[in-house]
PDB file of N, CA and C in Angstrom:
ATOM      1  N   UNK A   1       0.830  -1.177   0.000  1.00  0.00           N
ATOM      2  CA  UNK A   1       0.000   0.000   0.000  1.00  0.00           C
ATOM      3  C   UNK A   1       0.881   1.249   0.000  1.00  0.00           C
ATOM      4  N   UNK A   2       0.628   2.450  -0.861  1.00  0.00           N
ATOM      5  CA  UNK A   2       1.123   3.507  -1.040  1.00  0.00           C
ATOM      6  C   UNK A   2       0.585   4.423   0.362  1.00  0.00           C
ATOM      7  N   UNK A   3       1.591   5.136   1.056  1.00  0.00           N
ATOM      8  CA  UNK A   3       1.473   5.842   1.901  1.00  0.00           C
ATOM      9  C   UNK A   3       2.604   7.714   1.846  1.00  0.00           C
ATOM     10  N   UNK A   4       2.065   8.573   2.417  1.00  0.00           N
ATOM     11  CA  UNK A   4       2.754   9.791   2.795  1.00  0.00           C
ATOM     12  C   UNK A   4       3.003  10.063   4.052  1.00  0.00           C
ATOM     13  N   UNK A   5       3.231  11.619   4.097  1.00  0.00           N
ATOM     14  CA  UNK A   5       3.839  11.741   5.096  1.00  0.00           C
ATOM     15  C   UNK A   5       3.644  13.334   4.495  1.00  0.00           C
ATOM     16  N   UNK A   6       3.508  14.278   5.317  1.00  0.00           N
ATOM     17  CA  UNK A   6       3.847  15.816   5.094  1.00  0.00           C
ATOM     18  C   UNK A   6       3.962  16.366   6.612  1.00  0.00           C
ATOM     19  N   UNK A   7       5.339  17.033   6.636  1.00  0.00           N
ATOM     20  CA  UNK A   7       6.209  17.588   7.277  1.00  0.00           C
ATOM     21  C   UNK A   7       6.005  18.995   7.646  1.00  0.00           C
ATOM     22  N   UNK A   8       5.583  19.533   8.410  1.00  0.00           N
ATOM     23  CA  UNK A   8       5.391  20.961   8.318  1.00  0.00           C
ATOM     24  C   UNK A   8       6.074  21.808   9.379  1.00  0.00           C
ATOM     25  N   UNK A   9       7.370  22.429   9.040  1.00  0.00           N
ATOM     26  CA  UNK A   9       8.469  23.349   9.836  1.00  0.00           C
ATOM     27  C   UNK A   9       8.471  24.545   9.511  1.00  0.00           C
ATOM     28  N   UNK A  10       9.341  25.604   9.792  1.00  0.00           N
ATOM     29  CA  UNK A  10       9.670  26.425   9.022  1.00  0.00           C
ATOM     30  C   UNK A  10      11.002  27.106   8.729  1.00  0.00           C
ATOM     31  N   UNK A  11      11.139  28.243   7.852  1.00  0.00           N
ATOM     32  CA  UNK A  11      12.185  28.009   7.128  1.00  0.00           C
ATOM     33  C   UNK A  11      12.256  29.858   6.258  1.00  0.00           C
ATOM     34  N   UNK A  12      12.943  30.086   6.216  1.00  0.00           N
ATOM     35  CA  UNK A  12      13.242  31.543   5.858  1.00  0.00           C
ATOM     36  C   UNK A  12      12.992  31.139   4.200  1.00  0.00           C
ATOM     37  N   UNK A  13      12.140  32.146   3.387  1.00  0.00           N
ATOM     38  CA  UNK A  13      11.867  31.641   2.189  1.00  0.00           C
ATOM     39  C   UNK A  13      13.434  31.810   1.061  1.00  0.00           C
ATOM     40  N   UNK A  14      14.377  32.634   1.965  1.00  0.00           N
ATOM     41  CA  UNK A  14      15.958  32.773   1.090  1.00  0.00           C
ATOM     42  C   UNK A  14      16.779  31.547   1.085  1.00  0.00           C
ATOM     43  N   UNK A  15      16.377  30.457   2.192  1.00  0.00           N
ATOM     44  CA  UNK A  15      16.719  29.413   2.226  1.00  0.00           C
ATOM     45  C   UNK A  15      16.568  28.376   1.366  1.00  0.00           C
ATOM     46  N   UNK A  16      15.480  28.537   0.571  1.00  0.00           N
ATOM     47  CA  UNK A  16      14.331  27.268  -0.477  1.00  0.00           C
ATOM     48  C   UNK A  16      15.588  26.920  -1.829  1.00  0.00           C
ATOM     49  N   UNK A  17      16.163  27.979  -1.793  1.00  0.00           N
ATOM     50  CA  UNK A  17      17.196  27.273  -2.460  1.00  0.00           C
ATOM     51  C   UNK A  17      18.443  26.515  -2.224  1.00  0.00           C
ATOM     52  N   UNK A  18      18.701  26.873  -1.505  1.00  0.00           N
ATOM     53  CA  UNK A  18      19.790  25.491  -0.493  1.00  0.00           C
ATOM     54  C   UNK A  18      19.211  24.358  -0.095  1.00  0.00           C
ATOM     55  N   UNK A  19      18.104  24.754   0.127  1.00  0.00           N
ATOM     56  CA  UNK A  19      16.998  23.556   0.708  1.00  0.00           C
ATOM     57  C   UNK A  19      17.128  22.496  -0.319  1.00  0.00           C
ATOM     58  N   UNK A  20      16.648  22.844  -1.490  1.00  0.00           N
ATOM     59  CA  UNK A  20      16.397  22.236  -2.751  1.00  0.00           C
ATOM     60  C   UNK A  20      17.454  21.898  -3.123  1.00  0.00           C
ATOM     61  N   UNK A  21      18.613  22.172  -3.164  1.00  0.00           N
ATOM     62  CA  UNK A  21      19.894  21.773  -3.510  1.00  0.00           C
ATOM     63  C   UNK A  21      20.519  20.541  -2.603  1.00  0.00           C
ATOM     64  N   UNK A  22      19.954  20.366  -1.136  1.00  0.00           N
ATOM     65  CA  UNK A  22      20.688  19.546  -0.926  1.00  0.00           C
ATOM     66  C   UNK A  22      19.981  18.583  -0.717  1.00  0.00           C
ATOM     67  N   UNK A  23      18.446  18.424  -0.910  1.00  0.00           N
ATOM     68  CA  UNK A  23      17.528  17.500  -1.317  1.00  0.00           C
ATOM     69  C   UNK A  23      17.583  16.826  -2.607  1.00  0.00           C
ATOM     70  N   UNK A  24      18.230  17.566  -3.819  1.00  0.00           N
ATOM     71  CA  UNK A  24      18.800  17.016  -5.045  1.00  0.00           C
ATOM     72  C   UNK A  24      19.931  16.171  -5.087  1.00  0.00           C
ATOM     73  N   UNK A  25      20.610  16.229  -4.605  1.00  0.00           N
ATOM     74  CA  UNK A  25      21.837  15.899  -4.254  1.00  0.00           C
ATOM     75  C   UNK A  25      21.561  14.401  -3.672  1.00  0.00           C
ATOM     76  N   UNK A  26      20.993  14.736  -2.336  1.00  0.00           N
ATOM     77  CA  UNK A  26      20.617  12.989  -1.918  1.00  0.00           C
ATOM     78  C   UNK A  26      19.419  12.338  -3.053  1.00  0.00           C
ATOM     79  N   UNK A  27      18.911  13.010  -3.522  1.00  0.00           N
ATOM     80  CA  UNK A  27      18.051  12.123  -4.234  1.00  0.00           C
ATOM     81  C   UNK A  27      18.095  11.765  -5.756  1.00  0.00           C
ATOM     82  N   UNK A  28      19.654  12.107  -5.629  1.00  0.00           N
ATOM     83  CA  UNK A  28      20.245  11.666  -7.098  1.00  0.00           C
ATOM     84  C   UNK A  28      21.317  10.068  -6.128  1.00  0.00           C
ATOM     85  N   UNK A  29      20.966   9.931  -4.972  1.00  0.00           N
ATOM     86  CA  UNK A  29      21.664   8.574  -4.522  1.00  0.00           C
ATOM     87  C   UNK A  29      20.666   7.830  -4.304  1.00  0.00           C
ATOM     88  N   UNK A  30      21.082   6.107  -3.749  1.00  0.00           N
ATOM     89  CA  UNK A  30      20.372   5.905  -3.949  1.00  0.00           C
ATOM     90  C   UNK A  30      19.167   5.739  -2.722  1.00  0.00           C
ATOM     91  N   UNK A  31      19.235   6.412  -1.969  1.00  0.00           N
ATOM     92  CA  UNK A  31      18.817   6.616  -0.939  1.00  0.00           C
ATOM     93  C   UNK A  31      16.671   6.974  -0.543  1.00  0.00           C
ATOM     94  N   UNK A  32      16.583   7.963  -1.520  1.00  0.00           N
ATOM     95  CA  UNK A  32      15.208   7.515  -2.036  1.00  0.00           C
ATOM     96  C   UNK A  32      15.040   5.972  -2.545  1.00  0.00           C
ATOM     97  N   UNK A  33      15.394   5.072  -2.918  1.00  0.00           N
ATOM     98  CA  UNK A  33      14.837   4.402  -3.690  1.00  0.00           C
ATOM     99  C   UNK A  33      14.908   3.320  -2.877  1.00  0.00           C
ATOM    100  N   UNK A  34      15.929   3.587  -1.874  1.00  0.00           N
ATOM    101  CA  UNK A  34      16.260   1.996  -0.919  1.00  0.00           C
ATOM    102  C   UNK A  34      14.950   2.487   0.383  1.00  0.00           C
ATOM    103  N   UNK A  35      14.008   3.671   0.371  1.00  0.00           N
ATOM    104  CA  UNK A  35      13.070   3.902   1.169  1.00  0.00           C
ATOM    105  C   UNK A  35      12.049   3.826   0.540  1.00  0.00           C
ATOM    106  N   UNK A  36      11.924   3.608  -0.595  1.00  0.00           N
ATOM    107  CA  UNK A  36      10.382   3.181  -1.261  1.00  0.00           C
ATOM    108  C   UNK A  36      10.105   4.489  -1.498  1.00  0.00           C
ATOM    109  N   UNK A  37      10.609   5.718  -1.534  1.00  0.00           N
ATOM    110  CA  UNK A  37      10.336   7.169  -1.811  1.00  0.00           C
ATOM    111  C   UNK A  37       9.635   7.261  -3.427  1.00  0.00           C
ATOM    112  N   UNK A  38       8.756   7.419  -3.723  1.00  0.00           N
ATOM    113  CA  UNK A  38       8.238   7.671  -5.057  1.00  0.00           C
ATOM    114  C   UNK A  38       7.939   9.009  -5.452  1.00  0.00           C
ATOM    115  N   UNK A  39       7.770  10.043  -4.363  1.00  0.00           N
ATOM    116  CA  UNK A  39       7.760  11.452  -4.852  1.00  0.00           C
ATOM    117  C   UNK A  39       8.361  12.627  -3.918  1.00  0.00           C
ATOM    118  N   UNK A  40       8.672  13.619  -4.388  1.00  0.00           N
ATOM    119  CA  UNK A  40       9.019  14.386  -3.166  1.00  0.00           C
ATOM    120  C   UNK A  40       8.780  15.705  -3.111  1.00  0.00           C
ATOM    121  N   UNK A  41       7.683  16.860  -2.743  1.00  0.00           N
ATOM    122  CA  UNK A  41       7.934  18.026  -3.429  1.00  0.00           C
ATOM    123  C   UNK A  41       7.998  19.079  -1.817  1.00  0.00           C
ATOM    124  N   UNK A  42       8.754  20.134  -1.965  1.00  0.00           N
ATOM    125  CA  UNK A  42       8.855  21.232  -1.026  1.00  0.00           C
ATOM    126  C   UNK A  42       8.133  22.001  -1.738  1.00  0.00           C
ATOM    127  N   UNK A  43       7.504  22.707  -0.358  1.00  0.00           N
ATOM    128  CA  UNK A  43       6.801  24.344  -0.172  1.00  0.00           C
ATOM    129  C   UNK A  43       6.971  24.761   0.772  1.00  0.00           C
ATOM    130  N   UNK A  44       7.017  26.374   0.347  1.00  0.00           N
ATOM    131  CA  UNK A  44       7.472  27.179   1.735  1.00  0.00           C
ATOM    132  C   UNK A  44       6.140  27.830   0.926  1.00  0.00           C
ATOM    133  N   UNK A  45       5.799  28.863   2.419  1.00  0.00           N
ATOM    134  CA  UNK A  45       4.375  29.790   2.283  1.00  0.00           C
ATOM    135  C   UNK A  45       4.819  30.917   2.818  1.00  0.00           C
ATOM    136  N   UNK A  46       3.978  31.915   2.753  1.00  0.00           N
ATOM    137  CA  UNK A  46       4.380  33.311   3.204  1.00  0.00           C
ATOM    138  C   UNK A  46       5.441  33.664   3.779  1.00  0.00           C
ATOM    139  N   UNK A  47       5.920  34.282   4.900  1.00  0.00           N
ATOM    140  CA  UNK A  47       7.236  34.241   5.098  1.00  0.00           C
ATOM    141  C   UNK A  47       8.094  33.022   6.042  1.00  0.00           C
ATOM    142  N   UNK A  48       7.464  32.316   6.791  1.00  0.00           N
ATOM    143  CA  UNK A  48       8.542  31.083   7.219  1.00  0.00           C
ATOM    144  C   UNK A  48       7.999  29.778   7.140  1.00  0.00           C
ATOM    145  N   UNK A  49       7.063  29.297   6.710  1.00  0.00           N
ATOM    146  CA  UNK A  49       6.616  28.105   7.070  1.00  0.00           C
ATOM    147  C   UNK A  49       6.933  26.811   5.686  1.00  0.00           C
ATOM    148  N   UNK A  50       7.304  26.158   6.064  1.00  0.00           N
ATOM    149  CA  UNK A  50       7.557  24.996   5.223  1.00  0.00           C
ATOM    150  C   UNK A  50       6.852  24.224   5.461  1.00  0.00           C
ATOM    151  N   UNK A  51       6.627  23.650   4.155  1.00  0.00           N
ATOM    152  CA  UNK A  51       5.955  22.174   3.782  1.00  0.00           C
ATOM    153  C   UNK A  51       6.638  20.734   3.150  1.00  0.00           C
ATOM    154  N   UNK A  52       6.476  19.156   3.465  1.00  0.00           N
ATOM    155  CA  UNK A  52       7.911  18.560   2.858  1.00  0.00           C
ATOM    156  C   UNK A  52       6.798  17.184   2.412  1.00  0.00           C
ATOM    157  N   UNK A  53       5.947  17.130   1.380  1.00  0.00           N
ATOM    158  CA  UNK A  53       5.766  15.968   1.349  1.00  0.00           C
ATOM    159  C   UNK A  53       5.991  14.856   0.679  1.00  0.00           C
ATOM    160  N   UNK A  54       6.173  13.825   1.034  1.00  0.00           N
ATOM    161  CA  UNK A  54       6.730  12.406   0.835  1.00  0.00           C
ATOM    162  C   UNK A  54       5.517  11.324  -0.075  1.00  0.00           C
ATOM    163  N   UNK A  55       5.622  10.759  -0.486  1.00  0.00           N
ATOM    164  CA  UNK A  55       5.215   9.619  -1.034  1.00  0.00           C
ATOM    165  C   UNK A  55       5.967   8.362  -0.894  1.00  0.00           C
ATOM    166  N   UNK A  56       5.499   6.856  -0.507  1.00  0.00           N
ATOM    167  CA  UNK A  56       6.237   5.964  -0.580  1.00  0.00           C
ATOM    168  C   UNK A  56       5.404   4.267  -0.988  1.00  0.00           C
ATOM    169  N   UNK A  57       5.676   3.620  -1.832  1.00  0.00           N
ATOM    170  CA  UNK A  57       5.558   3.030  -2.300  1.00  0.00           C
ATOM    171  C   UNK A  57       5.143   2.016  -1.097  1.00  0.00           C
ATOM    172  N   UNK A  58       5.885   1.968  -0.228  1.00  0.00           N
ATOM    173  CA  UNK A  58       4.923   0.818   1.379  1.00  0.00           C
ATOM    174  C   UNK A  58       4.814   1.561   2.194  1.00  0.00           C
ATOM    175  N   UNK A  59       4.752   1.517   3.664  1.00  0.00           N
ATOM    176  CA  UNK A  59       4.413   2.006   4.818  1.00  0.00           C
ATOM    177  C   UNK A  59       5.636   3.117   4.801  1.00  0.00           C
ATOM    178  N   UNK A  60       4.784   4.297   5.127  1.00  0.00           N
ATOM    179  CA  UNK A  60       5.794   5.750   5.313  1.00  0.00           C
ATOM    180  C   UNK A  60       6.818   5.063   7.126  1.00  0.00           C
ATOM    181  N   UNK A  61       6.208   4.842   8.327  1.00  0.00           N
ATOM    182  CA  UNK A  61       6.676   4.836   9.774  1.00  0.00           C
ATOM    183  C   UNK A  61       7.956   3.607   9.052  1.00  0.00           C
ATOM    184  N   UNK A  62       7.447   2.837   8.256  1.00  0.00           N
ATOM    185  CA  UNK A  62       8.709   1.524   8.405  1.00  0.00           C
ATOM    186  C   UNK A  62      10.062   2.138   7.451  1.00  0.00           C
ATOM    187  N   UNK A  63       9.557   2.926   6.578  1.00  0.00           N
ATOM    188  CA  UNK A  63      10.522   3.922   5.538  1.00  0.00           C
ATOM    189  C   UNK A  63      11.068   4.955   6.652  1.00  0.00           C
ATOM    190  N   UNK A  64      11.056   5.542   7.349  1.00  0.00           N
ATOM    191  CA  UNK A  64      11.209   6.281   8.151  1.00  0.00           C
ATOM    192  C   UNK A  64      11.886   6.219   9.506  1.00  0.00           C
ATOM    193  N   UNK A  65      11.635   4.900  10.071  1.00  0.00           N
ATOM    194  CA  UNK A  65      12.479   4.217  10.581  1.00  0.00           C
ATOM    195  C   UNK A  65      13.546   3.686  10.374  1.00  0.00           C
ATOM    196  N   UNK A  66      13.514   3.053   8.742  1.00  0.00           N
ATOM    197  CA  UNK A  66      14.627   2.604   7.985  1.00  0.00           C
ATOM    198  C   UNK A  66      15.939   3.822   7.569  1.00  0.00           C
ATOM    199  N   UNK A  67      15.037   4.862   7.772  1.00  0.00           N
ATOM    200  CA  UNK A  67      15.740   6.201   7.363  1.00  0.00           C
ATOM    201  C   UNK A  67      17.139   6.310   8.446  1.00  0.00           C
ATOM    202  N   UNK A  68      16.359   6.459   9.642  1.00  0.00           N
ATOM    203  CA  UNK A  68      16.800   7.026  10.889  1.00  0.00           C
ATOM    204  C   UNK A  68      18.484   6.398  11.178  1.00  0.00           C
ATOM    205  N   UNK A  69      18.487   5.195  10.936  1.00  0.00           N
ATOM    206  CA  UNK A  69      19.813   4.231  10.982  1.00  0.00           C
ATOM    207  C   UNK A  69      20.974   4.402  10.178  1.00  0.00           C
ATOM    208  N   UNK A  70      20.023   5.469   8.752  1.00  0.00           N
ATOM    209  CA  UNK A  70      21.241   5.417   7.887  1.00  0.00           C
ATOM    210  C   UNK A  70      22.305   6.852   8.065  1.00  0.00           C
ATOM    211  N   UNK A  71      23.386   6.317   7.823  1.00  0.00           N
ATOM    212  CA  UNK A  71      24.199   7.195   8.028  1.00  0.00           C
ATOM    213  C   UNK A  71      23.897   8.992   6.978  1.00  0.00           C
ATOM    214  N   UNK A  72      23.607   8.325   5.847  1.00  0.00           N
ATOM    215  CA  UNK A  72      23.393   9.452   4.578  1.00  0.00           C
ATOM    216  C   UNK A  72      22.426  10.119   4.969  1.00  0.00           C
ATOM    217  N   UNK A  73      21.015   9.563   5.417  1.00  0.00           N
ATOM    218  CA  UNK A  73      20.096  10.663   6.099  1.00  0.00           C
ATOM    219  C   UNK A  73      20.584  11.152   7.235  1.00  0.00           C
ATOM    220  N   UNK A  74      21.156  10.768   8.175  1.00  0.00           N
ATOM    221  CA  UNK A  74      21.613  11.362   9.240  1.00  0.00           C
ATOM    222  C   UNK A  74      22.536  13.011   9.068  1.00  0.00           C
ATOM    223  N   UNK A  75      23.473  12.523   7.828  1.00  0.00           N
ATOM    224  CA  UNK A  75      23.617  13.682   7.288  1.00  0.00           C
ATOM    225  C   UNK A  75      23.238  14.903   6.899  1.00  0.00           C
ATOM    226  N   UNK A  76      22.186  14.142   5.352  1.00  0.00           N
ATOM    227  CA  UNK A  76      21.257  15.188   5.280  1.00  0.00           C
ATOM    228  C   UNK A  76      20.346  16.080   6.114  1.00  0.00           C
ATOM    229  N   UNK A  77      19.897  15.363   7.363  1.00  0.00           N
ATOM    230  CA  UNK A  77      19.096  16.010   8.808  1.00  0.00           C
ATOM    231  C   UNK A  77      20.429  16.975   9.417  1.00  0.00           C
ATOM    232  N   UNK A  78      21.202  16.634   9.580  1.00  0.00           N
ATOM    233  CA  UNK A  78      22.811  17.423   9.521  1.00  0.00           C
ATOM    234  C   UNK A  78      22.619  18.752   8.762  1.00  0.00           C
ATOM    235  N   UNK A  79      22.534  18.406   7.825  1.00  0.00           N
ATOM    236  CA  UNK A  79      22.868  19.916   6.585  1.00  0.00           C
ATOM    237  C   UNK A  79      21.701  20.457   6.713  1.00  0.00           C
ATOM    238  N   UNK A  80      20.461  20.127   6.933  1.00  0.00           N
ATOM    239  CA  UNK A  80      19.077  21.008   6.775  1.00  0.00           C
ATOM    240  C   UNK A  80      19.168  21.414   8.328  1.00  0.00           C
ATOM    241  N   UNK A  81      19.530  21.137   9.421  1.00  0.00           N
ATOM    242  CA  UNK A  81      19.074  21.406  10.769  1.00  0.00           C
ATOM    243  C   UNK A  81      19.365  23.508  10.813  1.00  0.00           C
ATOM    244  N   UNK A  82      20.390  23.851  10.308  1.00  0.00           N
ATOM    245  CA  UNK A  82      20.687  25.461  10.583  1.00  0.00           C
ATOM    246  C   UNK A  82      19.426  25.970   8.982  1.00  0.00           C
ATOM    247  N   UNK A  83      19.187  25.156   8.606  1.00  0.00           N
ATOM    248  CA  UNK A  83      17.924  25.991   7.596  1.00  0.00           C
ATOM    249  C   UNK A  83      16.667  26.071   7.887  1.00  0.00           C
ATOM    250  N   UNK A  84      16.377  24.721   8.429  1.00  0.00           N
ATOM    251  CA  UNK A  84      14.692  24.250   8.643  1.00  0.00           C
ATOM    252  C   UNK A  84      14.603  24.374  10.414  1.00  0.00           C
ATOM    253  N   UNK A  85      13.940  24.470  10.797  1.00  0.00           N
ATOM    254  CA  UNK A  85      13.253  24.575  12.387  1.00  0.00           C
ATOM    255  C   UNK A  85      12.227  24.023  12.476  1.00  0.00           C
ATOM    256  N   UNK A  86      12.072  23.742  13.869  1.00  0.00           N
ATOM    257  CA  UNK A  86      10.455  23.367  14.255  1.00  0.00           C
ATOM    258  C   UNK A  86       9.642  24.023  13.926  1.00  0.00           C
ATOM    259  N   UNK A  87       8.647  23.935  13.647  1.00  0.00           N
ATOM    260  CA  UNK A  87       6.792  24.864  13.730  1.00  0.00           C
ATOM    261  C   UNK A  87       6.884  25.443  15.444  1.00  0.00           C
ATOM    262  N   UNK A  88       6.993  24.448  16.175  1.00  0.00           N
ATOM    263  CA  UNK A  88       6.932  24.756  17.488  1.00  0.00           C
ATOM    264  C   UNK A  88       7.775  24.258  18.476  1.00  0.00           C
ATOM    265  N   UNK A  89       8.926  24.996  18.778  1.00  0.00           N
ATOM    266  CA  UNK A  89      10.248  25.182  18.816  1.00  0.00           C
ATOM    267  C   UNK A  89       9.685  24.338  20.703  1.00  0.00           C
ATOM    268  N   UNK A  90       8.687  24.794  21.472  1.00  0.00           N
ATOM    269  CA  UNK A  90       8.483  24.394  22.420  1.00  0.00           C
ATOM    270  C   UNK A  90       8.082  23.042  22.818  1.00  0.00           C
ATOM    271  N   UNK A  91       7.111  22.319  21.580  1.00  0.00           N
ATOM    272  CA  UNK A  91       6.560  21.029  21.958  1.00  0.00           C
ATOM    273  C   UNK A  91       7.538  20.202  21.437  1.00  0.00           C
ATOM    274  N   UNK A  92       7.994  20.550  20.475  1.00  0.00           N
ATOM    275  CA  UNK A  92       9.155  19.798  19.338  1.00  0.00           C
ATOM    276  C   UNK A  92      10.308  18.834  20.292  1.00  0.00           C
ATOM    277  N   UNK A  93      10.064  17.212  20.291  1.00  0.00           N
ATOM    278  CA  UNK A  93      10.473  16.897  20.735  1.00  0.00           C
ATOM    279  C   UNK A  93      11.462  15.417  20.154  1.00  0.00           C
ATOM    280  N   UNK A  94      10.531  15.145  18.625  1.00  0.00           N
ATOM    281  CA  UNK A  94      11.267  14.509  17.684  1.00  0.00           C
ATOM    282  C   UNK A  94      10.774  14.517  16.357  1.00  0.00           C
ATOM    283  N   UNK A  95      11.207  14.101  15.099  1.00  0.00           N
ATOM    284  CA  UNK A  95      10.670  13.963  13.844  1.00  0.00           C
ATOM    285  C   UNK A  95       9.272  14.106  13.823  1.00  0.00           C
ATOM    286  N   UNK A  96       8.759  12.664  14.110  1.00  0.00           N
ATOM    287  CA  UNK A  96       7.229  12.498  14.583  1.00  0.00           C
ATOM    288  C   UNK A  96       6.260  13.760  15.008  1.00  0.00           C
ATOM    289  N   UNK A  97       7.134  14.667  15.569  1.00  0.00           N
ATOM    290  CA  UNK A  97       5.730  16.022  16.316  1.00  0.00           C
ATOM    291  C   UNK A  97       5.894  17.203  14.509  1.00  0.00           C
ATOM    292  N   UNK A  98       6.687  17.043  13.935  1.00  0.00           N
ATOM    293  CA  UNK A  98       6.257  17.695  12.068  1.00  0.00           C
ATOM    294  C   UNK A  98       5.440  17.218  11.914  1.00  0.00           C
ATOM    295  N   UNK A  99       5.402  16.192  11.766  1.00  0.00           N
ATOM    296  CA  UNK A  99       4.424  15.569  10.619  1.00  0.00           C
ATOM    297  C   UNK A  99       3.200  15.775  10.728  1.00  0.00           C
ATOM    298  N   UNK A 100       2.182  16.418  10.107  1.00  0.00           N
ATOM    299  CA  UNK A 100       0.333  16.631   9.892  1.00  0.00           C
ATOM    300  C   UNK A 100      -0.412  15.694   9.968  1.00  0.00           C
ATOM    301  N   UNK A 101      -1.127  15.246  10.168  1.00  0.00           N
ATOM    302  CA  UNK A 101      -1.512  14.262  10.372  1.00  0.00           C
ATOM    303  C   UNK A 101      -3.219  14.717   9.574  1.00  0.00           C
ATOM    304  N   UNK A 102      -3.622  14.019   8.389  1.00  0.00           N
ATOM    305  CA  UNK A 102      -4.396  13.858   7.504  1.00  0.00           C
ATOM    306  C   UNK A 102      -6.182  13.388   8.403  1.00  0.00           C
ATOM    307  N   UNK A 103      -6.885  14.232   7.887  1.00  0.00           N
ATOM    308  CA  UNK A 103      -8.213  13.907   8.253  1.00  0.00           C
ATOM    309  C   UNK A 103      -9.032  13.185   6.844  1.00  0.00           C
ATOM    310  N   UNK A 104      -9.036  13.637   6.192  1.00  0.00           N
ATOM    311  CA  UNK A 104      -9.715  13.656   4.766  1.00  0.00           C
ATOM    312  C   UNK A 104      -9.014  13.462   3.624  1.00  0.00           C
ATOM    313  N   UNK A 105      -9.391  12.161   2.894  1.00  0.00           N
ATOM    314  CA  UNK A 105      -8.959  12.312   1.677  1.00  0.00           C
ATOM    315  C   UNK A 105      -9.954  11.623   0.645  1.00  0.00           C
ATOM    316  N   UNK A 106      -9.786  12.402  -0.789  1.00  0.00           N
ATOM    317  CA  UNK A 106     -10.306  12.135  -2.041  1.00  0.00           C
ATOM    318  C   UNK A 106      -9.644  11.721  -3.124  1.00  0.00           C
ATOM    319  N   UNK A 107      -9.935  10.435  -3.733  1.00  0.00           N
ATOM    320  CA  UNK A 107      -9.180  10.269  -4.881  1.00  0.00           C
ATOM    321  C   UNK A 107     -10.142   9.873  -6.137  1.00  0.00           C
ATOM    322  N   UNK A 108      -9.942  10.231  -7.284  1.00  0.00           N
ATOM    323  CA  UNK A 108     -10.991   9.404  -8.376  1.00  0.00           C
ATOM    324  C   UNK A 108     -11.229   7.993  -8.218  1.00  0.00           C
ATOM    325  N   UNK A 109     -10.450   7.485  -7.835  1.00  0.00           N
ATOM    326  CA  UNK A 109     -10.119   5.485  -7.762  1.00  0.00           C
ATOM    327  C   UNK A 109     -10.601   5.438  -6.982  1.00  0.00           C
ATOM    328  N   UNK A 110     -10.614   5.824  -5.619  1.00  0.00           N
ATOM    329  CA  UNK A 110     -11.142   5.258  -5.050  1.00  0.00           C
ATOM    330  C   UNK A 110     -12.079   6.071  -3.838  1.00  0.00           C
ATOM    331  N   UNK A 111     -12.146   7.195  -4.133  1.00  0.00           N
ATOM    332  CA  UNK A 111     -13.194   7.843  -3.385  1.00  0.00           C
ATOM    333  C   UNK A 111     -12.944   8.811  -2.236  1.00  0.00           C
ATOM    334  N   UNK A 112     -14.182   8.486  -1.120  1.00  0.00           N
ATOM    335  CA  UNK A 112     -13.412   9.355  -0.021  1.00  0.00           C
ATOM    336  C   UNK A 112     -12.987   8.761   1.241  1.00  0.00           C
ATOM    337  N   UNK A 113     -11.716   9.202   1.757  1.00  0.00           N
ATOM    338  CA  UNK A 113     -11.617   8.443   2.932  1.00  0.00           C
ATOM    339  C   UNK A 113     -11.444   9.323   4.494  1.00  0.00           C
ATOM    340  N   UNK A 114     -12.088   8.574   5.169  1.00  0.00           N
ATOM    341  CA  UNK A 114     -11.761   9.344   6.543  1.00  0.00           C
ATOM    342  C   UNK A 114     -11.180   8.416   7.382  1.00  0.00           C
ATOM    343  N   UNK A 115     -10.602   9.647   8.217  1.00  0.00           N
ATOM    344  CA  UNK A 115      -8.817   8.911   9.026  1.00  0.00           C
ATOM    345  C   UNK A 115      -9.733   9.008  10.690  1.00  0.00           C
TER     346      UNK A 115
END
């Protein structure tokens, strides 16, 4: 089963290009692909808030977990940490407190679903 994930931090919008650069970079290895990653797109909104969402071909928590061990993401969380910040610098206590958590969804295939 195909699953996501969207990330929501924030992030100075002068940043979106470093951002993007070093998200290219890992995802020209093979590092998306050994996580079942099938899509990936950033947004930033008005002036600080970022958006990061994921697509993955099986379970996002077991991709994500698988993440955490590897040395190359560890990195990359490395190089984004002085760009990206918490949403809420106070509750923020690991990966897990980003992530949005989905009420509603619609697809042509298969309709509507509630979470």
């Amino acid at each position: 089963m195909a699953d996501r994930i969207l990330i929501v931090a924030r992030m100075e919008p002068e940043k979106a290009r470093e951002v993007a650069a070093l998200f290219e970079a890992s995802d020209r290895t093979s590092l998306p692909t050994d996580l079942g990653v099938t899509r990936r797109e950033l947004f930033h909104y008005h002036d600080d808030l970022y958006f990061h969402l994921v697509e993955f071909e099986g379970e996002a928590d077991r991709a994500m977990a698988a993440a955490r061990v590897r040395e190359d993401f560890q990195q990359l969380c490395a190089d984004l940490d002085p760009l990206i910040s918490p949403y809420d610098p106070a509750t923020w206590r690991s990966p897990a407190d980003a992530m949005a958590t989905s009420f509603y969804r619609w697809t042509a295939k298969e309709g509507v679903e509630h979470s």
